[in-house]
PDB file of N, CA and C in Angstrom:
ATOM      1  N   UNK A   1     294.403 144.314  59.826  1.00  0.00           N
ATOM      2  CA  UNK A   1     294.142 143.695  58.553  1.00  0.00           C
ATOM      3  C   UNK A   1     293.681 142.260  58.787  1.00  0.00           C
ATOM      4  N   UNK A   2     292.831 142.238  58.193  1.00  0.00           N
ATOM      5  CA  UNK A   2     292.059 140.418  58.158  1.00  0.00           C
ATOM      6  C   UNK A   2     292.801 139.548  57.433  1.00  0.00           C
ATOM      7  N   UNK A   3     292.840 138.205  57.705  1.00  0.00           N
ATOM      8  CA  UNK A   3     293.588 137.155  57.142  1.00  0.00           C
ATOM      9  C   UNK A   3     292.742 136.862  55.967  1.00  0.00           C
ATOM     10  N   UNK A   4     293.609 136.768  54.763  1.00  0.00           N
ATOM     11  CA  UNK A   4     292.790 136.355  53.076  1.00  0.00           C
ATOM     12  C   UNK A   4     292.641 135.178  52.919  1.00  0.00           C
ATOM     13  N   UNK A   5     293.988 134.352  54.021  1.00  0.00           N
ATOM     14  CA  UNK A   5     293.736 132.900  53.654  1.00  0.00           C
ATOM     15  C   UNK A   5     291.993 132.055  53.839  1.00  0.00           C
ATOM     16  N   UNK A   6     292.151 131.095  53.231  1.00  0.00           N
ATOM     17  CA  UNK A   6     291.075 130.018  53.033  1.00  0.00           C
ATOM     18  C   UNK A   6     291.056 130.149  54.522  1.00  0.00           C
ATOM     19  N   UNK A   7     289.717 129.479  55.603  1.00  0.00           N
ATOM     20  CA  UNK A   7     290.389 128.939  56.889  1.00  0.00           C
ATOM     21  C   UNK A   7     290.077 127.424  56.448  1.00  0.00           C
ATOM     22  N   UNK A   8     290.720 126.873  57.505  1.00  0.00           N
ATOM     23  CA  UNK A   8     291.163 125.379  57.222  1.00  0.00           C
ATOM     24  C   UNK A   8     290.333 124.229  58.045  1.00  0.00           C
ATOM     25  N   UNK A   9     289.604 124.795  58.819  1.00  0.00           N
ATOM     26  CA  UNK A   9     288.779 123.691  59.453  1.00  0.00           C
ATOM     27  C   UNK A   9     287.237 124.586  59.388  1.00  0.00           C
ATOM     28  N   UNK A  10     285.950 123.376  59.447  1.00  0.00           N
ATOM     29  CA  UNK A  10     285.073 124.380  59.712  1.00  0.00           C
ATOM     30  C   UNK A  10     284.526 125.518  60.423  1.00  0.00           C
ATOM     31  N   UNK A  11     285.126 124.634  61.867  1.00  0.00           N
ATOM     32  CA  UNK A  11     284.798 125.866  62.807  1.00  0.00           C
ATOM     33  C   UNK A  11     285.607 127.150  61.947  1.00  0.00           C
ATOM     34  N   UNK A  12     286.472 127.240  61.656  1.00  0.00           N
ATOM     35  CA  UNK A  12     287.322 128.488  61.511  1.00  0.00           C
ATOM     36  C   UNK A  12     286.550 129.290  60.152  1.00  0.00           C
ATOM     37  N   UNK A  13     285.854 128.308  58.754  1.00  0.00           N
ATOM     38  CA  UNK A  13     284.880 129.068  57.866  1.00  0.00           C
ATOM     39  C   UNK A  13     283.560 129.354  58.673  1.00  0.00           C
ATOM     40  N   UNK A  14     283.157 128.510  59.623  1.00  0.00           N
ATOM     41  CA  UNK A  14     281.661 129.564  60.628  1.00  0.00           C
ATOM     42  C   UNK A  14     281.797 130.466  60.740  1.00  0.00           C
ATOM     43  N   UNK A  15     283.379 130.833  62.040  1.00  0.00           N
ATOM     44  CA  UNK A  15     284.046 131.990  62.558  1.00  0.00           C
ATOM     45  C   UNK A  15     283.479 132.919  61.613  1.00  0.00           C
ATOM     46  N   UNK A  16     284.522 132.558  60.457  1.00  0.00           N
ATOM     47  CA  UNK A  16     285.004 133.911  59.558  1.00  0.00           C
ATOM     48  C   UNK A  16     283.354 134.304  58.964  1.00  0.00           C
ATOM     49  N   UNK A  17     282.967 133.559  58.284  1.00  0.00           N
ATOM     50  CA  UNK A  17     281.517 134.221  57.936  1.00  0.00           C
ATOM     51  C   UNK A  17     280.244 134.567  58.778  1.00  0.00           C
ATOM     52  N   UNK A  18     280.513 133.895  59.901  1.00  0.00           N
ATOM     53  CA  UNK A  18     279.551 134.723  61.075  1.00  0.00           C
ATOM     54  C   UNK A  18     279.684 135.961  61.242  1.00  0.00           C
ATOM     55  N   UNK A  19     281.049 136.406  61.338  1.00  0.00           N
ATOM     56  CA  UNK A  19     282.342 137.677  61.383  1.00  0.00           C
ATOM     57  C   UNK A  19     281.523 138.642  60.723  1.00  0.00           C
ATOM     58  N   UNK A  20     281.745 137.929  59.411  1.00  0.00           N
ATOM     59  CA  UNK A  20     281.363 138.857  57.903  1.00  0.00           C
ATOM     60  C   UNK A  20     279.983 139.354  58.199  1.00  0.00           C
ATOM     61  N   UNK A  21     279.329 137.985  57.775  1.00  0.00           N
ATOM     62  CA  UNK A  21     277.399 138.604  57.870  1.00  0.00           C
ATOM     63  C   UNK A  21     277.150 139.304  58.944  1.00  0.00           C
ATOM     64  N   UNK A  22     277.414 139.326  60.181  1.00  0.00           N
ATOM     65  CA  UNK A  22     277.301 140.234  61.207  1.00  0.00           C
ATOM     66  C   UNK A  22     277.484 141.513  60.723  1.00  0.00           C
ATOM     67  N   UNK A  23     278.620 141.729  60.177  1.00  0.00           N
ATOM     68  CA  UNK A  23     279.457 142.874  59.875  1.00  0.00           C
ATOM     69  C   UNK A  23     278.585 143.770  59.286  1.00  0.00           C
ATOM     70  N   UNK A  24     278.278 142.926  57.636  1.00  0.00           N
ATOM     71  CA  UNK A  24     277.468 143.677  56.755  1.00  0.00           C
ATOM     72  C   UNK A  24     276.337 143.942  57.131  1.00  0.00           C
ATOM     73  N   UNK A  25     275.326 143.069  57.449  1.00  0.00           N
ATOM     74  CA  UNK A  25     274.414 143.108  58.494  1.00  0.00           C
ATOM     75  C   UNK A  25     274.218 144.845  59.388  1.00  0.00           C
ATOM     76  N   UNK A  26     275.359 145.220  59.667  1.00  0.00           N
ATOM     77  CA  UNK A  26     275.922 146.253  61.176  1.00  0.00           C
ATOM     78  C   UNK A  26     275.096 146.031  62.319  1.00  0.00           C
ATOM     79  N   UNK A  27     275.030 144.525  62.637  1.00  0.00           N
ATOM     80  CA  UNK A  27     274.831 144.387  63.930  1.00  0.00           C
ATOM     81  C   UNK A  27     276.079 144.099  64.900  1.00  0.00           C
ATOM     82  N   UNK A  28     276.185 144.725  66.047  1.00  0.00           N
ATOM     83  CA  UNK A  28     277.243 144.289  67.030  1.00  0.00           C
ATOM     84  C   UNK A  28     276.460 142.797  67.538  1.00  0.00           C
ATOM     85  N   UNK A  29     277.871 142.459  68.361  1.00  0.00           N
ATOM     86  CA  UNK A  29     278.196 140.757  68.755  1.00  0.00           C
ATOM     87  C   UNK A  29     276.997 141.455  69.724  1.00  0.00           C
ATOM     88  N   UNK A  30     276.965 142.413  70.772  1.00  0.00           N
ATOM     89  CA  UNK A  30     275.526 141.949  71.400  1.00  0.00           C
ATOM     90  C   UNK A  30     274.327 141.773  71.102  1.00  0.00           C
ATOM     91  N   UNK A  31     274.165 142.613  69.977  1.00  0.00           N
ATOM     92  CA  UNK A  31     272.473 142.997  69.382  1.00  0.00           C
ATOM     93  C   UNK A  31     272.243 141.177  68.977  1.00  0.00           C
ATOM     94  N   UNK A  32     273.377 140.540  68.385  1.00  0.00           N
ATOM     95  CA  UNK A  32     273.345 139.611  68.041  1.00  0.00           C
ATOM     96  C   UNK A  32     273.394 138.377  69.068  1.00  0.00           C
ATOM     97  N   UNK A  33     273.839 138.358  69.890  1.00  0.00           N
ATOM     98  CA  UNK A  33     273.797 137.850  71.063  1.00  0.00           C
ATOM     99  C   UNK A  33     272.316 137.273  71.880  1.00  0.00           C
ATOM    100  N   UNK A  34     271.935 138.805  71.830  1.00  0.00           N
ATOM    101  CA  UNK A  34     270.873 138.834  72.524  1.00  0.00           C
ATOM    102  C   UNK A  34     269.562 138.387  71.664  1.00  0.00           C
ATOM    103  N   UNK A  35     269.424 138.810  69.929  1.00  0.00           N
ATOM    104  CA  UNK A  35     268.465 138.114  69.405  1.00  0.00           C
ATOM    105  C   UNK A  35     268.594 136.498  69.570  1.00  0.00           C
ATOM    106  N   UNK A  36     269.754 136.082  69.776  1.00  0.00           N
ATOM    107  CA  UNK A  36     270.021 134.398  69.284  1.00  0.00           C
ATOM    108  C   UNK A  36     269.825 133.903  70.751  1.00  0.00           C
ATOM    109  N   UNK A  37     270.033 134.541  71.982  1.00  0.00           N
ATOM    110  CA  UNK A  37     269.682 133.797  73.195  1.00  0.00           C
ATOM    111  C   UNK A  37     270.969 133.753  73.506  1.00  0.00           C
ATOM    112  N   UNK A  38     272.204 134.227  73.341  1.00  0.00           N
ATOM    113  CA  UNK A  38     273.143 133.522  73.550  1.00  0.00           C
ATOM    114  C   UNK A  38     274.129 135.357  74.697  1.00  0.00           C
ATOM    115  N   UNK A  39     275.029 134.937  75.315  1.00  0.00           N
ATOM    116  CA  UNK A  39     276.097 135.986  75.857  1.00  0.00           C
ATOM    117  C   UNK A  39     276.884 136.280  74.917  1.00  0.00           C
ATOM    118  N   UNK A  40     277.212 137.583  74.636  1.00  0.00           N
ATOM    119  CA  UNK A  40     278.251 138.403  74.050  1.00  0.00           C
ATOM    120  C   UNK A  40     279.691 138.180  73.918  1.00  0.00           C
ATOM    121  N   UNK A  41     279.948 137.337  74.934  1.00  0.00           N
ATOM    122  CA  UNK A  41     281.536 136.528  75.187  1.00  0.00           C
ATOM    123  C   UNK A  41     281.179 135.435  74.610  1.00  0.00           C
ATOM    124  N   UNK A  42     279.911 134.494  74.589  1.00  0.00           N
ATOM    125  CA  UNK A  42     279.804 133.361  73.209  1.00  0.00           C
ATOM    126  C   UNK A  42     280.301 133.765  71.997  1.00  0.00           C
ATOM    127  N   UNK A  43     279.358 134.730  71.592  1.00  0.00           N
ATOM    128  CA  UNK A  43     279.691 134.858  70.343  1.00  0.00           C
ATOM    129  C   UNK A  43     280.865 135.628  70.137  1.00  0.00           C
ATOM    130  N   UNK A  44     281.432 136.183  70.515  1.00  0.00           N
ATOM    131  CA  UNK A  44     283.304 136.925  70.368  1.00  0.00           C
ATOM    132  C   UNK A  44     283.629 135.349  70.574  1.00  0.00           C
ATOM    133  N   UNK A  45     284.082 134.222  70.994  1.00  0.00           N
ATOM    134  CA  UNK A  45     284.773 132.902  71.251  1.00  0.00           C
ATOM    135  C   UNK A  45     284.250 132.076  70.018  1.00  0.00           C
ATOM    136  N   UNK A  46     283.165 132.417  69.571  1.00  0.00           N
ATOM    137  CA  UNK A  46     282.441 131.703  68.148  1.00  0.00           C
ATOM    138  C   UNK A  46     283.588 132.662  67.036  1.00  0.00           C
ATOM    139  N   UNK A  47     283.297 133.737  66.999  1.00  0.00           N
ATOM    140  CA  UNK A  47     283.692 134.654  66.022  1.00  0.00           C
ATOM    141  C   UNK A  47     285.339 134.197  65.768  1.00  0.00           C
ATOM    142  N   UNK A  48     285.956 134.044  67.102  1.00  0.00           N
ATOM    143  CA  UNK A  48     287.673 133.793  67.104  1.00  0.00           C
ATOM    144  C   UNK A  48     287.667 133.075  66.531  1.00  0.00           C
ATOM    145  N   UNK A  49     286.555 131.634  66.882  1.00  0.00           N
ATOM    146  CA  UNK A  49     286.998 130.298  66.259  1.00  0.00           C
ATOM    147  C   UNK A  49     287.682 129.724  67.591  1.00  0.00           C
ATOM    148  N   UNK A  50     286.989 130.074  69.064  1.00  0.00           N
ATOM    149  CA  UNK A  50     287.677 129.313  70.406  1.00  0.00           C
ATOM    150  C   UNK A  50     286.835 128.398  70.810  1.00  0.00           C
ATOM    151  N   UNK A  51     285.589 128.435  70.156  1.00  0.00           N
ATOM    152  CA  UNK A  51     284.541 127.335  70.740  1.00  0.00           C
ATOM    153  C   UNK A  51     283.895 126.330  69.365  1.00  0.00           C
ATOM    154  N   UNK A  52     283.855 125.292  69.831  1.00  0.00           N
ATOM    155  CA  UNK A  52     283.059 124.224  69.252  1.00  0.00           C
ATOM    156  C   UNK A  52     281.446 124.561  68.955  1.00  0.00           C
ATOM    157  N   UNK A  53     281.068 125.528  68.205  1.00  0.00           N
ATOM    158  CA  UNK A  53     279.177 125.786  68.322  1.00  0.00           C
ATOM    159  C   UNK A  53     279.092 124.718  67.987  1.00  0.00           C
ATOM    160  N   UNK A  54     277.875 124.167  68.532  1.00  0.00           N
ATOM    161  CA  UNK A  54     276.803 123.339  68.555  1.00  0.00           C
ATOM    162  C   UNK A  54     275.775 123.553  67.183  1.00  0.00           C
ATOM    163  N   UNK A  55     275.103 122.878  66.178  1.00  0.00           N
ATOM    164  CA  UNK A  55     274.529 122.928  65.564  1.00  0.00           C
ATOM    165  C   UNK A  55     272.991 123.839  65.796  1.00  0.00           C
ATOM    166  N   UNK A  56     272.557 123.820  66.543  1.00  0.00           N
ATOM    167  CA  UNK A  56     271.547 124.358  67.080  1.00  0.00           C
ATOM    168  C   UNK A  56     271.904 125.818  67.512  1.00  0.00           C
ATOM    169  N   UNK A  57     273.337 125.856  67.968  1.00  0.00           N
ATOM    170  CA  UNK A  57     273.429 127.232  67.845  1.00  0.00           C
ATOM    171  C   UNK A  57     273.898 128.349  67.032  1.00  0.00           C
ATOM    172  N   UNK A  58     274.418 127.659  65.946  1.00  0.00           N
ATOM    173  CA  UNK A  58     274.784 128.159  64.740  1.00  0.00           C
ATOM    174  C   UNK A  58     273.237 128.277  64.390  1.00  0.00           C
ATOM    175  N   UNK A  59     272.182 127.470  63.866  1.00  0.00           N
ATOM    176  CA  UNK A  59     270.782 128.141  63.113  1.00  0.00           C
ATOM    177  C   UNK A  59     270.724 129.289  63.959  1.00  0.00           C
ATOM    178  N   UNK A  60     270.466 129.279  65.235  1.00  0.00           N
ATOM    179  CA  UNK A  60     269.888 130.426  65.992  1.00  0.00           C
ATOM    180  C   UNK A  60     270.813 131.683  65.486  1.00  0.00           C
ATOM    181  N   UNK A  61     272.024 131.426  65.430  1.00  0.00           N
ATOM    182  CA  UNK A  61     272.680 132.753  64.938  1.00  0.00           C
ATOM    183  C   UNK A  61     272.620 133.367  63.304  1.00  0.00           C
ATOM    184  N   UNK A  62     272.785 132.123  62.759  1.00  0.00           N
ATOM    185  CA  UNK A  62     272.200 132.602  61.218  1.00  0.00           C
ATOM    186  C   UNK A  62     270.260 132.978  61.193  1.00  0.00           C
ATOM    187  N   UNK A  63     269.934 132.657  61.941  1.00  0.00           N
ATOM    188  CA  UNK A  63     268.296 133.223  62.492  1.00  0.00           C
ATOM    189  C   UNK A  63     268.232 134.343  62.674  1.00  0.00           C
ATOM    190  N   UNK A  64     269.350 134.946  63.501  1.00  0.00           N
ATOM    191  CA  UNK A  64     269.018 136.108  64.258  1.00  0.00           C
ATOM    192  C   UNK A  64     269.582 137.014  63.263  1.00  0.00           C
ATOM    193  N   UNK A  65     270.405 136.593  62.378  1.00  0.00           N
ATOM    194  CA  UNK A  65     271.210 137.584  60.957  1.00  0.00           C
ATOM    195  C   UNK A  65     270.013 137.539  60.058  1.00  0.00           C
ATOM    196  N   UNK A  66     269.575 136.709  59.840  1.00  0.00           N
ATOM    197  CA  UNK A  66     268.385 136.292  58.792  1.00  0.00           C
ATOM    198  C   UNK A  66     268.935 135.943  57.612  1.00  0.00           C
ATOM    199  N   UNK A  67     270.396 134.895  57.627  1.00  0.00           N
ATOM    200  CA  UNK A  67     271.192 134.636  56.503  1.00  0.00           C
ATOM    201  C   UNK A  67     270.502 132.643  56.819  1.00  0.00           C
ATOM    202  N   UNK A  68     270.839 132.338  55.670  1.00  0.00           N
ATOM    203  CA  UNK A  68     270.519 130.891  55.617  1.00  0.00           C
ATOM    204  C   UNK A  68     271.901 130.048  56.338  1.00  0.00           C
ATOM    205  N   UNK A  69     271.655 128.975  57.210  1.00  0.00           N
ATOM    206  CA  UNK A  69     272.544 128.888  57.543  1.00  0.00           C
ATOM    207  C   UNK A  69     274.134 127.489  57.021  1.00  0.00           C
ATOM    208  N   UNK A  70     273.260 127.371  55.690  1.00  0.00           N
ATOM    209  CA  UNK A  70     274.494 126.889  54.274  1.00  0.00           C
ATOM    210  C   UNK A  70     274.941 128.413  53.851  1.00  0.00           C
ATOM    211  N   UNK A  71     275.420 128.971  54.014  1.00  0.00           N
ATOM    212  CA  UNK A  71     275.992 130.469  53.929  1.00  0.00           C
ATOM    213  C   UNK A  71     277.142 130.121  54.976  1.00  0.00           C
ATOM    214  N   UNK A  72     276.504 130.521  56.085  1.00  0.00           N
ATOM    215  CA  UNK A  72     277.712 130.598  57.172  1.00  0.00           C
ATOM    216  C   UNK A  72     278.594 129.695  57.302  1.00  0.00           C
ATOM    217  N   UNK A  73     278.012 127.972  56.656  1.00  0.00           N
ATOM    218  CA  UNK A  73     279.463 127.140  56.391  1.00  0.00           C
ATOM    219  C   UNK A  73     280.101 126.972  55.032  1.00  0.00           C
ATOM    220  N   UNK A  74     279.580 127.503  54.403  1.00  0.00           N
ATOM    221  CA  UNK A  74     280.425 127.646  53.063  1.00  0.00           C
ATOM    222  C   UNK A  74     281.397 128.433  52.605  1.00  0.00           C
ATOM    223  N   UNK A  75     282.455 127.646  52.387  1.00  0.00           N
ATOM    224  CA  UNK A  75     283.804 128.325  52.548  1.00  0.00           C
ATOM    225  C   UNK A  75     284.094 129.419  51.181  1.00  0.00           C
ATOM    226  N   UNK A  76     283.443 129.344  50.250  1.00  0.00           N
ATOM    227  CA  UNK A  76     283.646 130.278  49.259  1.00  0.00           C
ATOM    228  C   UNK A  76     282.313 131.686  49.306  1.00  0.00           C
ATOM    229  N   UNK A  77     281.504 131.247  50.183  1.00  0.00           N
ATOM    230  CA  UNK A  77     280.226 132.364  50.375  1.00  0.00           C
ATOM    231  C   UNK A  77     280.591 134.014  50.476  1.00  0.00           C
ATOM    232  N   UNK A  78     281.639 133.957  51.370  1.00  0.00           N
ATOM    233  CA  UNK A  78     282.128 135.157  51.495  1.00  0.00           C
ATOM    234  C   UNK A  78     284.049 135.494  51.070  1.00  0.00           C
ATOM    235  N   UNK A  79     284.424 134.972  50.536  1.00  0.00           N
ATOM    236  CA  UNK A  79     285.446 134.781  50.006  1.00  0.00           C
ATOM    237  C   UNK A  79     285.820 136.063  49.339  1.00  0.00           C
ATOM    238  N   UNK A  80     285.035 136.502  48.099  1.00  0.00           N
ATOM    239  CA  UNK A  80     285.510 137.326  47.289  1.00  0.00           C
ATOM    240  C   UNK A  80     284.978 138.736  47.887  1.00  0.00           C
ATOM    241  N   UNK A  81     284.462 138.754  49.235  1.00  0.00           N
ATOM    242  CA  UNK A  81     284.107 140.467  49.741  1.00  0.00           C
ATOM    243  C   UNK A  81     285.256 140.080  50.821  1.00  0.00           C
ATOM    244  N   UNK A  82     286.578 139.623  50.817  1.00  0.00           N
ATOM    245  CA  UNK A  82     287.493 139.853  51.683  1.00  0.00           C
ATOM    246  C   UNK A  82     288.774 140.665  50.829  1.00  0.00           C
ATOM    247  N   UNK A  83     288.438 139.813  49.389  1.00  0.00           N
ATOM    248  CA  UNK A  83     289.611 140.058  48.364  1.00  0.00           C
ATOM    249  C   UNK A  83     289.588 141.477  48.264  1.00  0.00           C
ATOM    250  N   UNK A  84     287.901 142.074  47.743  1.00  0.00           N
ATOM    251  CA  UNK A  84     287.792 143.125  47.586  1.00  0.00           C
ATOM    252  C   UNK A  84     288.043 144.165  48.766  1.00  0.00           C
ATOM    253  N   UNK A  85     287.431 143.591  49.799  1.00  0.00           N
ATOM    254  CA  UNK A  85     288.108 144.341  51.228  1.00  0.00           C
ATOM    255  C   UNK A  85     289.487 145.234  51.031  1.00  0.00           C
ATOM    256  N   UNK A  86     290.352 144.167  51.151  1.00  0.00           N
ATOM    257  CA  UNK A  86     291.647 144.333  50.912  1.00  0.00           C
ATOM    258  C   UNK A  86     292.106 144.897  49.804  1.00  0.00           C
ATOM    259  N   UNK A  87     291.667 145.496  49.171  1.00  0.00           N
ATOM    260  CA  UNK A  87     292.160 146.301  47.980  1.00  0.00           C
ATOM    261  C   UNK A  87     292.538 147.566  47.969  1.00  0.00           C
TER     262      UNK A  87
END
């Protein structure tokens, strides 16, 4: 089961909505990986919320989703498809 709470720092709203749009998306962390330039263990350590992304590599990943990347830091963007998740 996924955590409902808010997250509390940014890195941790990237995490969670990188998570998401990937999800819906149904691309795996490699397909995604590999469009953005990046290793498959990046992005699982992005996704946890264990690494500091770099600005430049957050666009490339909202690039490679084809989501804008004021989406992936906005903490209410994906909010209410967790509530419903959980139902």
């Amino acid at each position: 089961m996924e955590n409902t709470t808010k997250p509390s720092t940014a890195r941790a709203v990237f995490a969670r909505n990188l998570r998401i749009a990937r999800r819906l998306n149904d691309v795996s962390q490699e397909a995604l990986a590999l469009q953005a330039g990046m290793s498959r263990t990046y992005v699982s350590e992005i996704e946890r919320g264990e690494r500091n992304v770099s600005i430049d590599n957050m666009g490339a990943l909202a690039d490679a989703l084809g989501v804008a990347l004021r989406d992936l830091v906005d903490p209410e963007m994906f909010g209410g498809l967790l509530e419903k998740a959980n139902k």
